[in-house]
PDB file of N, CA and C in Angstrom:
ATOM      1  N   UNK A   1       0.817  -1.200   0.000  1.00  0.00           N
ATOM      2  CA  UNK A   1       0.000   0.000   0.000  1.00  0.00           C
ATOM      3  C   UNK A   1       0.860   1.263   0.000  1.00  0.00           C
ATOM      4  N   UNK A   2       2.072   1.010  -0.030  1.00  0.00           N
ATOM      5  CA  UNK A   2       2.929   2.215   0.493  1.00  0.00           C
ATOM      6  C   UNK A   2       2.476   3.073   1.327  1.00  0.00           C
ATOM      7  N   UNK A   3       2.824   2.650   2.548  1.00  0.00           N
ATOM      8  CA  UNK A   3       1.857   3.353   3.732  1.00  0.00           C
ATOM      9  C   UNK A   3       2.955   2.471   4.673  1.00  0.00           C
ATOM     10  N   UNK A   4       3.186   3.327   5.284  1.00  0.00           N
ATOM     11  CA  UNK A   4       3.747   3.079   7.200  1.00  0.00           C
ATOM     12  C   UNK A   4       2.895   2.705   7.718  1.00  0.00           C
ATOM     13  N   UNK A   5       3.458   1.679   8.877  1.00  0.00           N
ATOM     14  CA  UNK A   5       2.604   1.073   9.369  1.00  0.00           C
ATOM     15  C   UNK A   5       2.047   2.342  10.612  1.00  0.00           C
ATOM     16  N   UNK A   6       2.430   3.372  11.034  1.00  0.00           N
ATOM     17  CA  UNK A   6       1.779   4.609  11.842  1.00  0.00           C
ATOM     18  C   UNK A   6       0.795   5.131  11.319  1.00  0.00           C
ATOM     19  N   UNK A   7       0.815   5.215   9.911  1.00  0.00           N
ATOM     20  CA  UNK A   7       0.008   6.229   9.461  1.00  0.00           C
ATOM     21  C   UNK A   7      -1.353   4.804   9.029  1.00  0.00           C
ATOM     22  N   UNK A   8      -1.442   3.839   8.945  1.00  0.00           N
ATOM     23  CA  UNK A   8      -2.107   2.592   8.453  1.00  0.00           C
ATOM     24  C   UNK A   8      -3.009   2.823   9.784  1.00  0.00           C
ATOM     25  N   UNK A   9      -2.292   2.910  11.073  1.00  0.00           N
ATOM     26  CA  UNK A   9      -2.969   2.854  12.250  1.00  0.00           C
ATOM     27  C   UNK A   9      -3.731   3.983  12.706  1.00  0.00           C
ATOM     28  N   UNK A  10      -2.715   5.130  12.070  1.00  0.00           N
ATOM     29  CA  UNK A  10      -3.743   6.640  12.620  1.00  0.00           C
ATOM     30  C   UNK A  10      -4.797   6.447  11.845  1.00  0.00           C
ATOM     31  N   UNK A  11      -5.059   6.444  10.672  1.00  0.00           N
ATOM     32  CA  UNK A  11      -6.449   5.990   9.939  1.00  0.00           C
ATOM     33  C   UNK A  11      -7.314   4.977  10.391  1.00  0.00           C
ATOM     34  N   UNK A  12      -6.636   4.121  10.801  1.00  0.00           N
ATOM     35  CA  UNK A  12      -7.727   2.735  11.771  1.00  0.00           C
ATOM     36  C   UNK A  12      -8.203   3.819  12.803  1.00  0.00           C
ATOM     37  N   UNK A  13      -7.405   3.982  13.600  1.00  0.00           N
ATOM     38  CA  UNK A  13      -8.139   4.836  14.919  1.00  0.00           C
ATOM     39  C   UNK A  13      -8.937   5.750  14.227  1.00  0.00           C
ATOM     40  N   UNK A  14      -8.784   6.936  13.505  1.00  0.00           N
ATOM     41  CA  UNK A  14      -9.770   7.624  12.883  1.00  0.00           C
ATOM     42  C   UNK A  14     -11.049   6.909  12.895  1.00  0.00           C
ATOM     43  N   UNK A  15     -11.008   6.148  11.525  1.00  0.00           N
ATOM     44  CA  UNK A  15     -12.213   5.662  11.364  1.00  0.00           C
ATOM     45  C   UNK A  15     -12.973   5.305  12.402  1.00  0.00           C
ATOM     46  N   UNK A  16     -11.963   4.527  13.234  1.00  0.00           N
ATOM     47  CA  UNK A  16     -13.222   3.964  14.915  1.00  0.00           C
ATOM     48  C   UNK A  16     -13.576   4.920  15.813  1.00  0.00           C
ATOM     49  N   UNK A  17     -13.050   6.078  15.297  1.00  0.00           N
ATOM     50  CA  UNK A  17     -13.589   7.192  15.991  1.00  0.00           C
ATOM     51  C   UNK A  17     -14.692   7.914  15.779  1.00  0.00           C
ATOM     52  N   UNK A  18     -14.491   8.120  14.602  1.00  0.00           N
ATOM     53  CA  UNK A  18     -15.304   8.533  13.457  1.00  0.00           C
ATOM     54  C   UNK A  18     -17.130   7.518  12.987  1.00  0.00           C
ATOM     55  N   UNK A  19     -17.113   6.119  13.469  1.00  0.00           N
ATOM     56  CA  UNK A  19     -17.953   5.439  13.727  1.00  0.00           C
ATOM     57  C   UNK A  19     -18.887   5.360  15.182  1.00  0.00           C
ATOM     58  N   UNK A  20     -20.100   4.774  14.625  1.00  0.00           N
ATOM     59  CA  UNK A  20     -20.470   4.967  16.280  1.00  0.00           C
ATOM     60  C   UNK A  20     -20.230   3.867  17.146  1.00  0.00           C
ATOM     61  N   UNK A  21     -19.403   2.978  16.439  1.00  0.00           N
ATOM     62  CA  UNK A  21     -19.034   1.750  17.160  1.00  0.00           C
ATOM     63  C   UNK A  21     -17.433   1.316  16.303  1.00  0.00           C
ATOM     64  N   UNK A  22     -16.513   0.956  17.103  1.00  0.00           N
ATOM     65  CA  UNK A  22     -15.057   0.589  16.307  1.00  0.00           C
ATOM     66  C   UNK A  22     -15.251   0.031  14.696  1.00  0.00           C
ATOM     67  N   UNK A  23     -14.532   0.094  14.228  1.00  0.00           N
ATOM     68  CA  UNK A  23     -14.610  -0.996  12.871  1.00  0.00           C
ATOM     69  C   UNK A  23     -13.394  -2.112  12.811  1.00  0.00           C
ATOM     70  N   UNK A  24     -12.626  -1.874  13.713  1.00  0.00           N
ATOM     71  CA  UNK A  24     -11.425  -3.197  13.571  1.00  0.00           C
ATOM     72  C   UNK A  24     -11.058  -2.783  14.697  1.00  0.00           C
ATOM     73  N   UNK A  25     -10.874  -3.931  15.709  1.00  0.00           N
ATOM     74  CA  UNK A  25     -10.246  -4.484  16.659  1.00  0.00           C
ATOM     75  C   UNK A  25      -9.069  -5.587  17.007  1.00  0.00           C
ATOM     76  N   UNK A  26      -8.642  -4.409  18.091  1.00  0.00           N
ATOM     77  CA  UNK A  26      -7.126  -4.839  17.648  1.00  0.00           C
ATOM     78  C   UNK A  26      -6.185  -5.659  19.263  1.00  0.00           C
ATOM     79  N   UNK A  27      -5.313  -6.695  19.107  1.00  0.00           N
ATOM     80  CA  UNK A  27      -4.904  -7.472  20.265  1.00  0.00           C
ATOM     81  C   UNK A  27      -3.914  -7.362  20.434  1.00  0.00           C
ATOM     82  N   UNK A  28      -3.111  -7.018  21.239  1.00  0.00           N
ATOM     83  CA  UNK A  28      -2.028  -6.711  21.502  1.00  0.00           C
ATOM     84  C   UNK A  28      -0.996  -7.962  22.117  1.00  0.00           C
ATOM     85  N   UNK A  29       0.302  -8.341  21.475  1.00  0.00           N
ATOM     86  CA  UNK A  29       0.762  -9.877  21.980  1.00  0.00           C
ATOM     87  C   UNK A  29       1.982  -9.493  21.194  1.00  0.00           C
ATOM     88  N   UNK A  30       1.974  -8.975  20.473  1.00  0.00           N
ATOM     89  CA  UNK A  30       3.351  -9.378  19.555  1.00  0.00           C
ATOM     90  C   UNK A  30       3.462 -10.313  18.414  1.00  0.00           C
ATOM     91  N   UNK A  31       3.843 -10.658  17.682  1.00  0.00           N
ATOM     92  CA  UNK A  31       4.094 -10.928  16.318  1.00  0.00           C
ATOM     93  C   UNK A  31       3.296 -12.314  16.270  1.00  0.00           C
ATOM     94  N   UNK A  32       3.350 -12.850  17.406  1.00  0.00           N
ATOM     95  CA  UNK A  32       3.109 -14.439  18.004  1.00  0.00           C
ATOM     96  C   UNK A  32       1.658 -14.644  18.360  1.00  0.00           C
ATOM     97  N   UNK A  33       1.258 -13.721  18.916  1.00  0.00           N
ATOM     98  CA  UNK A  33       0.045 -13.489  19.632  1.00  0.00           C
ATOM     99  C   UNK A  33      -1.382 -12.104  19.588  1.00  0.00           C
ATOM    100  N   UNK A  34      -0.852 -10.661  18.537  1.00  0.00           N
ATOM    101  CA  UNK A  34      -1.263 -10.212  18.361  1.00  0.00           C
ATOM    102  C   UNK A  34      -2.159 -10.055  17.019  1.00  0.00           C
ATOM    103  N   UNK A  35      -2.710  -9.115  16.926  1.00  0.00           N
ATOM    104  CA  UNK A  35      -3.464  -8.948  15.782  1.00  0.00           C
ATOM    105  C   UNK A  35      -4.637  -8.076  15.562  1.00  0.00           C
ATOM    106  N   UNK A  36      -5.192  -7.790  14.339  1.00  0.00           N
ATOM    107  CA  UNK A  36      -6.331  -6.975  14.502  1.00  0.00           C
ATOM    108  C   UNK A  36      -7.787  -7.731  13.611  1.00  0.00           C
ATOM    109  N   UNK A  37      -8.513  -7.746  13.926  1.00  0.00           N
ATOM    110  CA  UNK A  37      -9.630  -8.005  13.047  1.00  0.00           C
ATOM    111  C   UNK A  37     -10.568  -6.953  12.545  1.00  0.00           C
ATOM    112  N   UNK A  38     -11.709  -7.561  11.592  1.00  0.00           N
ATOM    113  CA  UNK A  38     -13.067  -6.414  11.343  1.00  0.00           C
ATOM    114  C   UNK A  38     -13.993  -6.466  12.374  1.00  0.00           C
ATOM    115  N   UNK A  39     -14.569  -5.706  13.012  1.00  0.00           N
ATOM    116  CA  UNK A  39     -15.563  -5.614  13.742  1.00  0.00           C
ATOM    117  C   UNK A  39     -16.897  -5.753  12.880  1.00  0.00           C
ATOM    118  N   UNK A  40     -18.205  -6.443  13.575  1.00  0.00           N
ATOM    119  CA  UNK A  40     -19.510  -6.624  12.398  1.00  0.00           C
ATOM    120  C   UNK A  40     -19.635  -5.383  11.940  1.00  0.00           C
ATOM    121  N   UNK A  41     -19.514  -4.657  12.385  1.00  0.00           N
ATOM    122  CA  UNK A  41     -20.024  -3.445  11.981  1.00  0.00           C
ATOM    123  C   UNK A  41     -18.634  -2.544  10.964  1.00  0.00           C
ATOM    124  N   UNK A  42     -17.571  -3.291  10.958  1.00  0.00           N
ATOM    125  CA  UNK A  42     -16.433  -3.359  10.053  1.00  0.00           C
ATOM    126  C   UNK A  42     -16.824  -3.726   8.837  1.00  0.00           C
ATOM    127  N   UNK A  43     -17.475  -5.010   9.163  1.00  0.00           N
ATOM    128  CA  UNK A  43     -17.683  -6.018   8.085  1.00  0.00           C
ATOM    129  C   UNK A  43     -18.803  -5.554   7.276  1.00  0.00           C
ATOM    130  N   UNK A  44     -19.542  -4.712   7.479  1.00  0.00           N
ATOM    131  CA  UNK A  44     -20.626  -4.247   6.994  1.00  0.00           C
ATOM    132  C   UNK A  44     -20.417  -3.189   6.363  1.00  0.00           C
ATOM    133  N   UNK A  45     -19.250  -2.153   6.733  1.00  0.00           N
ATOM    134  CA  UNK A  45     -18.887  -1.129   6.232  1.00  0.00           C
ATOM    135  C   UNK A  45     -18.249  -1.082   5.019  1.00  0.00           C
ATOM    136  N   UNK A  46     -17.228  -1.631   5.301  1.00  0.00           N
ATOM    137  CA  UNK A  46     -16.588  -2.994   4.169  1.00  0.00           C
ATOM    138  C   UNK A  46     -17.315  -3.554   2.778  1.00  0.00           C
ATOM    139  N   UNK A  47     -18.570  -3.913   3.856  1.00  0.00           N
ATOM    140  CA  UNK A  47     -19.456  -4.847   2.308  1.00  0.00           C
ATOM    141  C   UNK A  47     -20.146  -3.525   1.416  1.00  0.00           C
ATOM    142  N   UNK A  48     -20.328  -2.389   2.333  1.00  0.00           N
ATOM    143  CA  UNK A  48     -20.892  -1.103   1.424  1.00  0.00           C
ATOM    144  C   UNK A  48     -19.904  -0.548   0.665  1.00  0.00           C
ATOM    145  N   UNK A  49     -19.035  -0.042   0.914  1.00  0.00           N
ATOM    146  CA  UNK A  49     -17.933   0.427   0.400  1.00  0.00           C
ATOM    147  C   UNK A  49     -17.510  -0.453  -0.676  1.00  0.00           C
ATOM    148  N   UNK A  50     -17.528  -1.617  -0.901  1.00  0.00           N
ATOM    149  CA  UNK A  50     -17.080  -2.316  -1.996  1.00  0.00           C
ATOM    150  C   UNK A  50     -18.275  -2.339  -3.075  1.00  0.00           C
ATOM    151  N   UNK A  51     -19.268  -2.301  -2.500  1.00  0.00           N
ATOM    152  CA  UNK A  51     -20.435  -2.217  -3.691  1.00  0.00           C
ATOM    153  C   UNK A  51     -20.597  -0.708  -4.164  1.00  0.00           C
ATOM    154  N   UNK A  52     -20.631   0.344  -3.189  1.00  0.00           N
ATOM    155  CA  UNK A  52     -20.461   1.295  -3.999  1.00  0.00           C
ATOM    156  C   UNK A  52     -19.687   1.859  -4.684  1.00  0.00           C
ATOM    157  N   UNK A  53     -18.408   1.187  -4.449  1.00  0.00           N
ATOM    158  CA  UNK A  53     -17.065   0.782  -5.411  1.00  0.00           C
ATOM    159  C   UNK A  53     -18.219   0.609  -7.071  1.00  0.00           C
ATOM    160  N   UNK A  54     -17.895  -0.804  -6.803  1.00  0.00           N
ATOM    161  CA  UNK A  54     -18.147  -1.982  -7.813  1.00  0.00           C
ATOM    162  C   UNK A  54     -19.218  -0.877  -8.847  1.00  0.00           C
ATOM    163  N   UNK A  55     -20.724  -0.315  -8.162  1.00  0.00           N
ATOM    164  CA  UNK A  55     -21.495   0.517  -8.970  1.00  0.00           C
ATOM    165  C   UNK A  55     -21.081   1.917  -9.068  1.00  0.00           C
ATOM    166  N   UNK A  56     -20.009   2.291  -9.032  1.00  0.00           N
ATOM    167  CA  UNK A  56     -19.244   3.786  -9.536  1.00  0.00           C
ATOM    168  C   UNK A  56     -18.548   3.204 -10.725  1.00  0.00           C
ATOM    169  N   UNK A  57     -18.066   2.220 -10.429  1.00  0.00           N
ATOM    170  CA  UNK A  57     -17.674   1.706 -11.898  1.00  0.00           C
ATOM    171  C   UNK A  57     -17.829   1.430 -13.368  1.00  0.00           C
ATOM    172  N   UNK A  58     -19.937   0.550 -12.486  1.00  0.00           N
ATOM    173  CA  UNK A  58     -20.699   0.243 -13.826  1.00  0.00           C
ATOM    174  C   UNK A  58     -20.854   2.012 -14.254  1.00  0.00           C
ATOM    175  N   UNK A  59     -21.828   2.666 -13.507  1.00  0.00           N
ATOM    176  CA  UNK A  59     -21.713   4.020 -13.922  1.00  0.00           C
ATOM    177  C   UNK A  59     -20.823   4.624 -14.875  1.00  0.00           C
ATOM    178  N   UNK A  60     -19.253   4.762 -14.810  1.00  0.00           N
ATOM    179  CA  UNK A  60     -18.321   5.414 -15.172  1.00  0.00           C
ATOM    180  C   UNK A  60     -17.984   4.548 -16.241  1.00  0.00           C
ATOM    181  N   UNK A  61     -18.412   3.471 -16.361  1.00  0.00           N
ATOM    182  CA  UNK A  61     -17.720   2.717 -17.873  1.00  0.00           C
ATOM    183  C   UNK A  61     -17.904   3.322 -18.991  1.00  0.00           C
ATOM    184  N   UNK A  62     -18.920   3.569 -19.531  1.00  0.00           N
ATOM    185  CA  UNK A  62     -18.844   4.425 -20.981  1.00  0.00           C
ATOM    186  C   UNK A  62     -18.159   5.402 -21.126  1.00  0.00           C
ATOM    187  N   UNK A  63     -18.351   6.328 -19.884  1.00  0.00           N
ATOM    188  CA  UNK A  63     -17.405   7.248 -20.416  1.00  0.00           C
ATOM    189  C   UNK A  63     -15.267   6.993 -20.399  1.00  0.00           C
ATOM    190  N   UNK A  64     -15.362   6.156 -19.356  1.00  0.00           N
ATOM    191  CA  UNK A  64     -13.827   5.824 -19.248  1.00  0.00           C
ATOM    192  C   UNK A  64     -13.866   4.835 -20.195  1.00  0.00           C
ATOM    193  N   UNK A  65     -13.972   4.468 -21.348  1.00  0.00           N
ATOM    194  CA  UNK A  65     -14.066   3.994 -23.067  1.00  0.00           C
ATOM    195  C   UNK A  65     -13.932   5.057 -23.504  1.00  0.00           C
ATOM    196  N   UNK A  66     -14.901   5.921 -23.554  1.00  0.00           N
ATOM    197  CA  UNK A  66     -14.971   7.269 -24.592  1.00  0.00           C
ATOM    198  C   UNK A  66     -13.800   7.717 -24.357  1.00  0.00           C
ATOM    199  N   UNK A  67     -13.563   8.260 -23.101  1.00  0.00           N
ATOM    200  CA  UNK A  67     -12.029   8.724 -22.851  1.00  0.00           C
ATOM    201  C   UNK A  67     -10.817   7.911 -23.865  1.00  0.00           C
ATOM    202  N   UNK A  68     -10.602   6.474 -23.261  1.00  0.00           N
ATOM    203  CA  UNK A  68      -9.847   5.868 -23.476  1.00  0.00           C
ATOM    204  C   UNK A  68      -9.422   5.554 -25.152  1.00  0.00           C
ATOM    205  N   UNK A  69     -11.005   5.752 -25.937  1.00  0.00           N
ATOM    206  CA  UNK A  69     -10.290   6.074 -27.207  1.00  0.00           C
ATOM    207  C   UNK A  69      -9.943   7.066 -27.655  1.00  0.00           C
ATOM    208  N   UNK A  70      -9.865   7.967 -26.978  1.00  0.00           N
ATOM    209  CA  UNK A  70      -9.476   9.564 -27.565  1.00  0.00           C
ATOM    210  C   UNK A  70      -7.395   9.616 -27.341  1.00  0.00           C
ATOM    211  N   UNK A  71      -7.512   8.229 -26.675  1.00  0.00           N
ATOM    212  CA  UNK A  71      -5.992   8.415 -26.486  1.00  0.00           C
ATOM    213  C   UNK A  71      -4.764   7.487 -27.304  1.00  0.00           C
ATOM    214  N   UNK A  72      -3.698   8.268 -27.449  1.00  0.00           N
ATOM    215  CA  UNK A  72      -2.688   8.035 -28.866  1.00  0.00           C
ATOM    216  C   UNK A  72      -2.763   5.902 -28.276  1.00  0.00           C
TER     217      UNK A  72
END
């Protein structure tokens, strides 16, 4: 992602701040024992964000063609 792992984390905290409930939760152990997961309400955020991905796309297809043949 080219991203530090500080700045990967100030954005995690953001967002769970920024929510009315965390979106990834995180365990503290060390390389062996730690880790972070999605929270449901991660997982849900997640599943929106990828669909309104996915339909900005269908949307934008004709014209990113039209574009794309205008180029050498």
């Amino acid at each position: 992602m080219r991203m530090s792992y500080t700045r990967a984390w100030g954005l995690v905290e953001a967002m769970n701040r920024d929510f009315a409930r965390p979106l990834v939760r995180s365990a503290k152990g060390g390389a062996a024992r730690g880790g972070a997961e999605l929270t449901a309400l991660g997982e849900q955020v997640l599943a929106r964000y990828r669909h309104m991905q996915a339909a900005s796309q269908l949307a934008a297809a004709s014209d990113v063609r039209a574009l794309r043949a205008k180029l050498r």
